[in-house]
PDB file of N, CA and C in Angstrom:
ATOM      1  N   UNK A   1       0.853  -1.171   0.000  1.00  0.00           N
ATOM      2  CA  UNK A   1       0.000   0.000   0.000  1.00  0.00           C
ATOM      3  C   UNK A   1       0.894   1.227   0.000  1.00  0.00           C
ATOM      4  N   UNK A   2       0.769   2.111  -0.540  1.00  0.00           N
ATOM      5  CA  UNK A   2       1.536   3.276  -0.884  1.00  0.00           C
ATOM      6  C   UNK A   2       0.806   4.187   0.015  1.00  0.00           C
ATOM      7  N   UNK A   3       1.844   4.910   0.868  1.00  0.00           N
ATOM      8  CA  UNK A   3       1.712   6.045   2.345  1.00  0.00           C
ATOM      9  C   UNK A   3       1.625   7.108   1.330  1.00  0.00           C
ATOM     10  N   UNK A   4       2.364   7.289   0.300  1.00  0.00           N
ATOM     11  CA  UNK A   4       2.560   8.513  -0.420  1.00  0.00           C
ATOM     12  C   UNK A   4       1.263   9.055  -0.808  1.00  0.00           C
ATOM     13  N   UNK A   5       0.272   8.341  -0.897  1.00  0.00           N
ATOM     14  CA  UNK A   5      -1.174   8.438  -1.904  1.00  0.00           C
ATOM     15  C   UNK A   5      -1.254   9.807  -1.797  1.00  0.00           C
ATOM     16  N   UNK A   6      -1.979  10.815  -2.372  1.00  0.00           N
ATOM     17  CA  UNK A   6      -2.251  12.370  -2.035  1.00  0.00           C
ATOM     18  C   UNK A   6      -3.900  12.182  -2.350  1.00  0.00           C
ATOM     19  N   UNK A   7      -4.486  11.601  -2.486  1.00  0.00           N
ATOM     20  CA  UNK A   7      -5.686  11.683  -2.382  1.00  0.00           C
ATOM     21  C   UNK A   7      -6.213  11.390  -1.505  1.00  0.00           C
ATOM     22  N   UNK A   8      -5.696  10.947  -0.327  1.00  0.00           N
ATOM     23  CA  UNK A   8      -6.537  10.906   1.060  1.00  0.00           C
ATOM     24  C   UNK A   8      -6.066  11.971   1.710  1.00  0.00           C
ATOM     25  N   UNK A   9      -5.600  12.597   1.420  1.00  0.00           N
ATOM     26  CA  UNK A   9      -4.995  14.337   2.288  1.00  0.00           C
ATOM     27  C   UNK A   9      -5.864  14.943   3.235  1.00  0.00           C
ATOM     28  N   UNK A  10      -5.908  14.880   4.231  1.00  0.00           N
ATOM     29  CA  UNK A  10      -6.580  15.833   5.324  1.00  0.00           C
ATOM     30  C   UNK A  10      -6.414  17.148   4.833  1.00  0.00           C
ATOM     31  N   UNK A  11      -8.063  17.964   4.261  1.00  0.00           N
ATOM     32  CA  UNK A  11      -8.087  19.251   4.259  1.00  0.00           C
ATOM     33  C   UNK A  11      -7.092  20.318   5.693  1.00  0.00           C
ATOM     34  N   UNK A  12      -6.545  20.837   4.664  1.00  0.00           N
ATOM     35  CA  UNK A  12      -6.150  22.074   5.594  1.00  0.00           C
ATOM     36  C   UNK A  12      -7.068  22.901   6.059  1.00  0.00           C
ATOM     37  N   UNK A  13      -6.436  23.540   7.521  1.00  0.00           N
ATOM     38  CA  UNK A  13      -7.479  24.013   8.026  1.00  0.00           C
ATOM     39  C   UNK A  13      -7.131  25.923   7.547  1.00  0.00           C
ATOM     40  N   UNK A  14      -7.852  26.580   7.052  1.00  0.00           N
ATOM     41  CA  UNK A  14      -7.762  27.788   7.116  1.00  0.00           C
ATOM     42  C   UNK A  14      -7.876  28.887   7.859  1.00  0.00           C
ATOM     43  N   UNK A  15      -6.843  29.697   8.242  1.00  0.00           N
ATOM     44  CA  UNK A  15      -7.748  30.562   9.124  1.00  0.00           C
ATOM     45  C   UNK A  15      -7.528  31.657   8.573  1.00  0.00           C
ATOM     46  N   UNK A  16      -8.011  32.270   9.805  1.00  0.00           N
ATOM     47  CA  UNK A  16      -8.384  34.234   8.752  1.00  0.00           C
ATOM     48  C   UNK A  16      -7.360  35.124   9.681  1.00  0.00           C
ATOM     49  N   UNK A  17      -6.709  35.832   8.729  1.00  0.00           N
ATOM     50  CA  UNK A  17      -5.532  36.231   9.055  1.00  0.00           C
ATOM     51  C   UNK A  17      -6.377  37.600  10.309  1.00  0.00           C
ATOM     52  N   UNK A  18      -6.077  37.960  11.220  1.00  0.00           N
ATOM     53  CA  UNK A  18      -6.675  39.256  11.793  1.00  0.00           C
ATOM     54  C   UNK A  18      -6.846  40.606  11.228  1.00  0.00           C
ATOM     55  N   UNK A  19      -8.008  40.851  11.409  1.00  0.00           N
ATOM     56  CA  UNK A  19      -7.562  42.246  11.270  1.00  0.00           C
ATOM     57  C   UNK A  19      -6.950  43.474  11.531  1.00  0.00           C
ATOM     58  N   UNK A  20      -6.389  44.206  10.719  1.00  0.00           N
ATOM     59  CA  UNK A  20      -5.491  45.218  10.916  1.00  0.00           C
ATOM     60  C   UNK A  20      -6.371  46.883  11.523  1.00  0.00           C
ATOM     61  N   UNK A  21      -5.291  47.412  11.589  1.00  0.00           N
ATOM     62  CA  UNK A  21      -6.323  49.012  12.537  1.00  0.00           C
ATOM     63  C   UNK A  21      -7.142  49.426  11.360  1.00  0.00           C
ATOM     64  N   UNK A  22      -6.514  49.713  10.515  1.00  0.00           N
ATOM     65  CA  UNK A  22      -7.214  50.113   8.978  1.00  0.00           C
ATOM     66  C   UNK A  22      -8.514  49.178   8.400  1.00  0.00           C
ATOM     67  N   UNK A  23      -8.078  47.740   8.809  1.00  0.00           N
ATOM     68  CA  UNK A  23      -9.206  47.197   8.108  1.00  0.00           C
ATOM     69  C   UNK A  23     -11.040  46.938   9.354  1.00  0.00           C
ATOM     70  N   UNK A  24     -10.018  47.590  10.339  1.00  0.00           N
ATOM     71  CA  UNK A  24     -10.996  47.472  11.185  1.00  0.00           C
ATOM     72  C   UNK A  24     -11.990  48.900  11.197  1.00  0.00           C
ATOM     73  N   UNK A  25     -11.031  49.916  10.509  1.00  0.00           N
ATOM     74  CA  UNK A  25     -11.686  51.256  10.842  1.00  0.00           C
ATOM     75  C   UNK A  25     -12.993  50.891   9.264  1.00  0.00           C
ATOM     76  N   UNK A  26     -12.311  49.852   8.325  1.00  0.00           N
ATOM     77  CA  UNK A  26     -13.337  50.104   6.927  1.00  0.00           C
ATOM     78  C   UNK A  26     -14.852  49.092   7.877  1.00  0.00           C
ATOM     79  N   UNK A  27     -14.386  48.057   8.762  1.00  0.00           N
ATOM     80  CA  UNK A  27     -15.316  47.248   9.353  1.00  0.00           C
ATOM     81  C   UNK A  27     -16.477  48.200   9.830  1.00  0.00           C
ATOM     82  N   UNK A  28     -15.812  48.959  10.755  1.00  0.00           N
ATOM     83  CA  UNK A  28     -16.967  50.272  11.613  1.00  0.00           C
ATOM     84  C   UNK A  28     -17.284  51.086  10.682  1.00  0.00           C
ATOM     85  N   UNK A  29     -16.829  51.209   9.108  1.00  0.00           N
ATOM     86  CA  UNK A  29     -17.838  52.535   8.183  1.00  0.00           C
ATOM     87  C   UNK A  29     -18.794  51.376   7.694  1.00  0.00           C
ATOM     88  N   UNK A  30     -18.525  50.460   7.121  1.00  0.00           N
ATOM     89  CA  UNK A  30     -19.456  49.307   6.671  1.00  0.00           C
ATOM     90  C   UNK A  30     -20.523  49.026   7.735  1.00  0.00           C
ATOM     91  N   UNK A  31     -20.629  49.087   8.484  1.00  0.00           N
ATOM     92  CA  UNK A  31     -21.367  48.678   9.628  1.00  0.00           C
ATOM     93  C   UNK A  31     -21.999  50.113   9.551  1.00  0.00           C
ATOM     94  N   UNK A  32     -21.705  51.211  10.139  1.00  0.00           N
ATOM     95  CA  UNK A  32     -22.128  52.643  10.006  1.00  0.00           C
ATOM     96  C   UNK A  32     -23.560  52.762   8.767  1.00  0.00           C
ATOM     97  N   UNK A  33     -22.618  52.229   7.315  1.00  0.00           N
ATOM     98  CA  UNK A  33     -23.145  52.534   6.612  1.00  0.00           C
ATOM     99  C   UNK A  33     -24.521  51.763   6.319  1.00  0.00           C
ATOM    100  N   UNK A  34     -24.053  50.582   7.056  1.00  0.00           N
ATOM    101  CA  UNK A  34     -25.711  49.090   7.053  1.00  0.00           C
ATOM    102  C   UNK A  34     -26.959  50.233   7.950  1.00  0.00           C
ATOM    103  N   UNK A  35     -25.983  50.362   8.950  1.00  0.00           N
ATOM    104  CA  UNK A  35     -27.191  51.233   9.882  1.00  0.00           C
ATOM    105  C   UNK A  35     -27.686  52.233   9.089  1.00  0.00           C
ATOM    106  N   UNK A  36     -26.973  52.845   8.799  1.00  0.00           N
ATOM    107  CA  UNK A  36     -27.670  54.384   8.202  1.00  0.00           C
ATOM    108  C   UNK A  36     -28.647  54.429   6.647  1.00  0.00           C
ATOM    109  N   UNK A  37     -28.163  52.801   6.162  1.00  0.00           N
ATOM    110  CA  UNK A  37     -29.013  52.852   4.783  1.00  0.00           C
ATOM    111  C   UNK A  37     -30.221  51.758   5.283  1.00  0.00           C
ATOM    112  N   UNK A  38     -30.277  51.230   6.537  1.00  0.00           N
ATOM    113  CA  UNK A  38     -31.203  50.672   6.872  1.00  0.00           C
ATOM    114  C   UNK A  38     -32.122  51.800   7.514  1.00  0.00           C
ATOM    115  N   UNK A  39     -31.928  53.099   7.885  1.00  0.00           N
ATOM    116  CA  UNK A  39     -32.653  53.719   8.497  1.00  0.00           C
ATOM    117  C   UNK A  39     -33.229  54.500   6.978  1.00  0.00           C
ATOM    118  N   UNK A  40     -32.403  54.520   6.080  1.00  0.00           N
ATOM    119  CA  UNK A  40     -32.884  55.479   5.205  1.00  0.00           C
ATOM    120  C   UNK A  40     -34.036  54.347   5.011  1.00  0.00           C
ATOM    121  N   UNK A  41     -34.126  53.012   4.717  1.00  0.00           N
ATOM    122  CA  UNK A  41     -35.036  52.568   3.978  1.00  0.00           C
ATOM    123  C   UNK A  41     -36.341  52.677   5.044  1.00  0.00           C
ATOM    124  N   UNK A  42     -36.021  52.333   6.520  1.00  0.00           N
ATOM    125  CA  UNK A  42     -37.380  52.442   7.303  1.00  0.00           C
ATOM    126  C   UNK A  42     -37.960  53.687   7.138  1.00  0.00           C
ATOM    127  N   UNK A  43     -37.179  54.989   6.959  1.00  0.00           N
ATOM    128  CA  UNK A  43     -38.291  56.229   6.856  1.00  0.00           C
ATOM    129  C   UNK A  43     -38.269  56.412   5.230  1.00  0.00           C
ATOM    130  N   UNK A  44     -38.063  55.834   3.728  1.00  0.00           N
ATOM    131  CA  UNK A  44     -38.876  55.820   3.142  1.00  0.00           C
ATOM    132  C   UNK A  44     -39.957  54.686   3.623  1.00  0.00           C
ATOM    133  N   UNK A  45     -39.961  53.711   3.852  1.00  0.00           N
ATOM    134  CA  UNK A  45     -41.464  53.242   4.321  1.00  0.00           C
ATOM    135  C   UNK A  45     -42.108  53.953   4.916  1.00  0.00           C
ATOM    136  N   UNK A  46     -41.746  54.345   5.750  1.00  0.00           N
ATOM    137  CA  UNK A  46     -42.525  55.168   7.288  1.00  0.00           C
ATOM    138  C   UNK A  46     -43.256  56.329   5.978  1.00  0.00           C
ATOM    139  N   UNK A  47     -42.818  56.925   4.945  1.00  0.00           N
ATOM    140  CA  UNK A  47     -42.941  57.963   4.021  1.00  0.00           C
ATOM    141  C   UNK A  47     -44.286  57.114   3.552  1.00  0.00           C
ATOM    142  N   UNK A  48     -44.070  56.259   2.414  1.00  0.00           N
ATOM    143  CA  UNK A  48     -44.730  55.282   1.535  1.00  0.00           C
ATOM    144  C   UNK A  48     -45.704  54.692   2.511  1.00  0.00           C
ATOM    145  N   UNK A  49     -46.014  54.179   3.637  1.00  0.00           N
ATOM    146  CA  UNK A  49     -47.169  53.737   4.405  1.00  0.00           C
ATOM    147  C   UNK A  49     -48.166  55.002   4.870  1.00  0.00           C
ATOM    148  N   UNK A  50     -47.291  56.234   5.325  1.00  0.00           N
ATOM    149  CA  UNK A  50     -47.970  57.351   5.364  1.00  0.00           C
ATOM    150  C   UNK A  50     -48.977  58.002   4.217  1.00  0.00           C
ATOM    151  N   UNK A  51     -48.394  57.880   2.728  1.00  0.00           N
ATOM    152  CA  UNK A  51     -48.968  58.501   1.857  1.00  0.00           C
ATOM    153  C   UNK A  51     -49.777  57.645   1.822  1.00  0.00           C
ATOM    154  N   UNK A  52     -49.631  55.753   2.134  1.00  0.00           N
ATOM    155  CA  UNK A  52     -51.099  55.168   1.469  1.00  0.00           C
ATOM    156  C   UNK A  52     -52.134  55.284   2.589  1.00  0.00           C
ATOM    157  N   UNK A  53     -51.944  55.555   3.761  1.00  0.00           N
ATOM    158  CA  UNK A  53     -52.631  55.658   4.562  1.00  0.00           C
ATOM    159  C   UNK A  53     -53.820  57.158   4.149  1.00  0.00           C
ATOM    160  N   UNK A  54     -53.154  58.232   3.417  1.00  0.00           N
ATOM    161  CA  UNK A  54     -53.512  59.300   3.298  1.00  0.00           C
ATOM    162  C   UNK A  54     -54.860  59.387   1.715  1.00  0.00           C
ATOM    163  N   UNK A  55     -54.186  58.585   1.123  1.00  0.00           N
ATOM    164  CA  UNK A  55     -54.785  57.654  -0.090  1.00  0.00           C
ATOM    165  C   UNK A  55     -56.149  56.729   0.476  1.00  0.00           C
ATOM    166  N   UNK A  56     -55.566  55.915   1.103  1.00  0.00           N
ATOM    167  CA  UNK A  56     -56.880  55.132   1.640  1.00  0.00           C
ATOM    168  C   UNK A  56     -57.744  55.919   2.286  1.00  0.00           C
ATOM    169  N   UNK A  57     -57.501  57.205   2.951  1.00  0.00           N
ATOM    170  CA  UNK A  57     -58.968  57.864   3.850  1.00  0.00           C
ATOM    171  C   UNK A  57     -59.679  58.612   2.633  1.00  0.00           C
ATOM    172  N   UNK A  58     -58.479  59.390   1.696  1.00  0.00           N
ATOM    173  CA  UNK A  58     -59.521  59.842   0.615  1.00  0.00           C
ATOM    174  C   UNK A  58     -60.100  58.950  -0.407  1.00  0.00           C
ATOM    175  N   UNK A  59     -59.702  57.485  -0.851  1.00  0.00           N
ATOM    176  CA  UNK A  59     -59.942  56.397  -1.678  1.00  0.00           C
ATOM    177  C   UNK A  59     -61.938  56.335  -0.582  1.00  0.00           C
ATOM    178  N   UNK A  60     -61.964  56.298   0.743  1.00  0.00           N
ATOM    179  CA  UNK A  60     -62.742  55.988   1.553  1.00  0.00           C
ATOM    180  C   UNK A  60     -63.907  57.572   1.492  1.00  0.00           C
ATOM    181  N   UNK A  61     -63.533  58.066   1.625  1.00  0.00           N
ATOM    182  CA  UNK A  61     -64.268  59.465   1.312  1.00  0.00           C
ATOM    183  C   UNK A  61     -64.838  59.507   0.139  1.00  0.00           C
ATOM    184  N   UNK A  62     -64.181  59.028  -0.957  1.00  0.00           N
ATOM    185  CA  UNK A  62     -64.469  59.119  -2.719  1.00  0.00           C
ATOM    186  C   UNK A  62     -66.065  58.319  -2.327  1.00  0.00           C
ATOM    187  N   UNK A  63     -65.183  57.179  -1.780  1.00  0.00           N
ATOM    188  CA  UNK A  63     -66.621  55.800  -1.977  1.00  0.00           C
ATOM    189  C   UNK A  63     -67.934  56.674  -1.221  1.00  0.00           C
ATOM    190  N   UNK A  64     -67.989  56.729   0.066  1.00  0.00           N
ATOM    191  CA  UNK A  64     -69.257  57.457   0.482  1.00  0.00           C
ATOM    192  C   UNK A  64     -69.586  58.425  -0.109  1.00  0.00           C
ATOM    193  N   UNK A  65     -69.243  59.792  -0.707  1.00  0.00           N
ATOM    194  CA  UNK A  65     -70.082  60.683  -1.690  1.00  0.00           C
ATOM    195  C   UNK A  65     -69.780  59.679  -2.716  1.00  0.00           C
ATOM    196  N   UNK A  66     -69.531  58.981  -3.481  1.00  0.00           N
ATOM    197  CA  UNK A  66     -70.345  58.371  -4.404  1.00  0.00           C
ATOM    198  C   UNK A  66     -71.837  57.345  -4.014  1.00  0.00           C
ATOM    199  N   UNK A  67     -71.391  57.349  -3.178  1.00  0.00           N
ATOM    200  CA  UNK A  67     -72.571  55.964  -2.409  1.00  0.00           C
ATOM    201  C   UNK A  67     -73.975  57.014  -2.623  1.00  0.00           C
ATOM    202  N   UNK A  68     -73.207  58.119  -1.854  1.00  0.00           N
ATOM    203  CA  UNK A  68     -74.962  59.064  -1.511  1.00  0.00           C
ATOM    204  C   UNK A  68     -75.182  59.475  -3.181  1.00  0.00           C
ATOM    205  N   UNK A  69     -74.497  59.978  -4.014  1.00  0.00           N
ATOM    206  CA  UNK A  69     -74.470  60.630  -5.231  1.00  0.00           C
ATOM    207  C   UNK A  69     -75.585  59.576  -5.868  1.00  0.00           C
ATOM    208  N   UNK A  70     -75.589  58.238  -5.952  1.00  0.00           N
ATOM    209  CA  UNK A  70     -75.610  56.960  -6.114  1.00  0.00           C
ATOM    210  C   UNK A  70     -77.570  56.886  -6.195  1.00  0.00           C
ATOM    211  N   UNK A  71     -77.474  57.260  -4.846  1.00  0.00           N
ATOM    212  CA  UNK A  71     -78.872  57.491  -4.234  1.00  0.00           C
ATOM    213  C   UNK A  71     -79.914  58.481  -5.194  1.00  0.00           C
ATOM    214  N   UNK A  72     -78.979  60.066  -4.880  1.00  0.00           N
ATOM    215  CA  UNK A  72     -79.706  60.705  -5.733  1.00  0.00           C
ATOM    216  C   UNK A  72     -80.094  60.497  -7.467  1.00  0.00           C
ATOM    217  N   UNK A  73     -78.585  59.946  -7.927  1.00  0.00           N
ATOM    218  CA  UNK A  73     -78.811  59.834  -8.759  1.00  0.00           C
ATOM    219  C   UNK A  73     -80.126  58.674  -9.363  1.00  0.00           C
ATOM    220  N   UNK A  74     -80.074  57.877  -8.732  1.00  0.00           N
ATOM    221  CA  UNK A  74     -81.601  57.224  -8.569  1.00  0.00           C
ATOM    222  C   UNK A  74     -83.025  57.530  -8.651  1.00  0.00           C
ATOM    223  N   UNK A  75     -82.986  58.263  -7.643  1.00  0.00           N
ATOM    224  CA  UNK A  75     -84.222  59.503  -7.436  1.00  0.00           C
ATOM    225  C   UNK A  75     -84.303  60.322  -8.386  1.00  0.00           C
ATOM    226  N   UNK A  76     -83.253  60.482  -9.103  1.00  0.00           N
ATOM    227  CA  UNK A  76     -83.469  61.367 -10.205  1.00  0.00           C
ATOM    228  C   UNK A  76     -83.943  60.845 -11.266  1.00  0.00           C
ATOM    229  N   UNK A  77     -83.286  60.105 -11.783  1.00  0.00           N
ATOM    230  CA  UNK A  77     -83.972  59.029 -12.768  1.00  0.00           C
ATOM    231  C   UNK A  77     -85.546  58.460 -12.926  1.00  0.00           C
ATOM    232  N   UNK A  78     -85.883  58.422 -11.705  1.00  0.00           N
ATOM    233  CA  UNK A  78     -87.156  58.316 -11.263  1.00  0.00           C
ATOM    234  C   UNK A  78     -87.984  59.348 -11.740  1.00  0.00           C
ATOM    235  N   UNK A  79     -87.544  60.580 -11.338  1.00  0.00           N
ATOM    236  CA  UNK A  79     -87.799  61.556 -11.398  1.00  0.00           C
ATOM    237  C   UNK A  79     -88.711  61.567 -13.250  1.00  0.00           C
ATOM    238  N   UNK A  80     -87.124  61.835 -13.887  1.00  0.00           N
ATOM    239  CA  UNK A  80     -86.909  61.758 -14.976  1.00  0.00           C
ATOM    240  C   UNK A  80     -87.766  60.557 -15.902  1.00  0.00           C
ATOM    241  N   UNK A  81     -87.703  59.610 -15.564  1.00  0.00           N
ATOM    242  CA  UNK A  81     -88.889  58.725 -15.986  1.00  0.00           C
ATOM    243  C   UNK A  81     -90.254  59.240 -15.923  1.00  0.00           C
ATOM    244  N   UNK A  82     -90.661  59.215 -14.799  1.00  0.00           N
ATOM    245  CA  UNK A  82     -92.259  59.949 -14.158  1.00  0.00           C
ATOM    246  C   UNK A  82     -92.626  61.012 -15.553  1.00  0.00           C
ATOM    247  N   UNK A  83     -91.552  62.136 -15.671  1.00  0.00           N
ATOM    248  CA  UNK A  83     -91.637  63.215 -16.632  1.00  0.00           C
ATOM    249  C   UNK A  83     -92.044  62.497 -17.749  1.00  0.00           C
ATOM    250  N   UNK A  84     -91.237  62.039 -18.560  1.00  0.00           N
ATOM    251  CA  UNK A  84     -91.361  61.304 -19.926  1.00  0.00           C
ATOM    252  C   UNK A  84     -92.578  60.727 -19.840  1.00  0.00           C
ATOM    253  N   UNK A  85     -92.568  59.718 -19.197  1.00  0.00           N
ATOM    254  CA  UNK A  85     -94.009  59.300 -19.038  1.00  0.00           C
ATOM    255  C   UNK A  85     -95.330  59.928 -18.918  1.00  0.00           C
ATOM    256  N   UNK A  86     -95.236  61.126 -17.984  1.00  0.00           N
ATOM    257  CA  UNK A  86     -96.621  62.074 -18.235  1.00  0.00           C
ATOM    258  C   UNK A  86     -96.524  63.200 -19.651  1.00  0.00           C
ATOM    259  N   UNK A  87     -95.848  63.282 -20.242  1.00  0.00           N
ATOM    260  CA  UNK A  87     -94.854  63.764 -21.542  1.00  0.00           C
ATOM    261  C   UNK A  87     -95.498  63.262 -22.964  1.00  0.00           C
ATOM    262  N   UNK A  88     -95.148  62.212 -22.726  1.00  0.00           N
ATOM    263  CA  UNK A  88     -95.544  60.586 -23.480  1.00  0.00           C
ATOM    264  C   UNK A  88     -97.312  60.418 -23.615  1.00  0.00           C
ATOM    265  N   UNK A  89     -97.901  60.472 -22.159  1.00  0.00           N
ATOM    266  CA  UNK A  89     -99.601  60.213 -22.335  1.00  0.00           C
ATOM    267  C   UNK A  89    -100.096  61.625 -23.062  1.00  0.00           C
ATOM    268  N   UNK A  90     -99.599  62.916 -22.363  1.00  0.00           N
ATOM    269  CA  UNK A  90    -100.405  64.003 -22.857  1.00  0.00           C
ATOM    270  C   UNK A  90    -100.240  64.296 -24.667  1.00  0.00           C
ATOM    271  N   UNK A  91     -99.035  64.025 -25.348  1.00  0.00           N
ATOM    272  CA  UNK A  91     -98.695  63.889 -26.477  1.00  0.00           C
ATOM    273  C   UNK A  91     -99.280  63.025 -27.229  1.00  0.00           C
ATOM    274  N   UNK A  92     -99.820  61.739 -26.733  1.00  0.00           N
ATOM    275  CA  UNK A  92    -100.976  60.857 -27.303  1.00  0.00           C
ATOM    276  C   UNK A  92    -102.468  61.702 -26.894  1.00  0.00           C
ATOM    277  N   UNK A  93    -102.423  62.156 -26.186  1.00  0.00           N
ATOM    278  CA  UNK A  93    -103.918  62.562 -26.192  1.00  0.00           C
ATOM    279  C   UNK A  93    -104.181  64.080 -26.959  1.00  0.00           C
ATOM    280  N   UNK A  94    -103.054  64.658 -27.105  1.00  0.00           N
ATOM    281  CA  UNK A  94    -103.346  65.654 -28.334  1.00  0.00           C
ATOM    282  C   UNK A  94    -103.211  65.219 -29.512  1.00  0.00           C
ATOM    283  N   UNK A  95    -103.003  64.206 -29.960  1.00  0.00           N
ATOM    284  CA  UNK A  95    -102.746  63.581 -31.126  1.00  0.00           C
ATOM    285  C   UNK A  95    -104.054  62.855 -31.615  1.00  0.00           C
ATOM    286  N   UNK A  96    -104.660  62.976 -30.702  1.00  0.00           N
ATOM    287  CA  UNK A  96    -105.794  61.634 -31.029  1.00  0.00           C
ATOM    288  C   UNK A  96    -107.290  62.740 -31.105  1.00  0.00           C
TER     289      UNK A  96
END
């Protein structure tokens, strides 16, 4: 049996060399910078949930004056029918 084989080789173990003052000062702007672009993104949300919130009360306002509009416009039609219709008989009876 051959000791020499290189294909049973125990992986080396790697390690990570330390960091230096410099690479530690880029560690704390990277980190700085996670925080500060994570805050930018919570207050555009905080922005973007605000405007739909502002959207949804007038989206909600639209619907009720249309609801009542809805109504009248009903009554009107009614209205408007009734007319035609007494419109309609008296126009046959001058005709006849």
């Amino acid at each position: 049996m051959d000791t020499n084989n290189n294909t049973f080789k125990r992986p080396q173990s790697k390690l990570q060399v330390p960091l230096q003052p410099a690479q530690l000062n880029k560690t704390s702007i990277n980190h700085n910078h996670h925080i500060f672009a994570k805050r930018r993104l919570y207050n555009s949300l905080n922005n973007q949930l605000s405007r739909l919130q502002r959207n949804m009360t007038n989206l909600e306002e639209n619907v009720e004056l249309t609801t009542s509009q809805l109504k009248n416009i009903q009554s009107f039609g009614l209205a408007h029918g009734a007319i035609f219709m007494a419109a309609n008989r008296i126009m046959r009876n001058d005709n006849s």
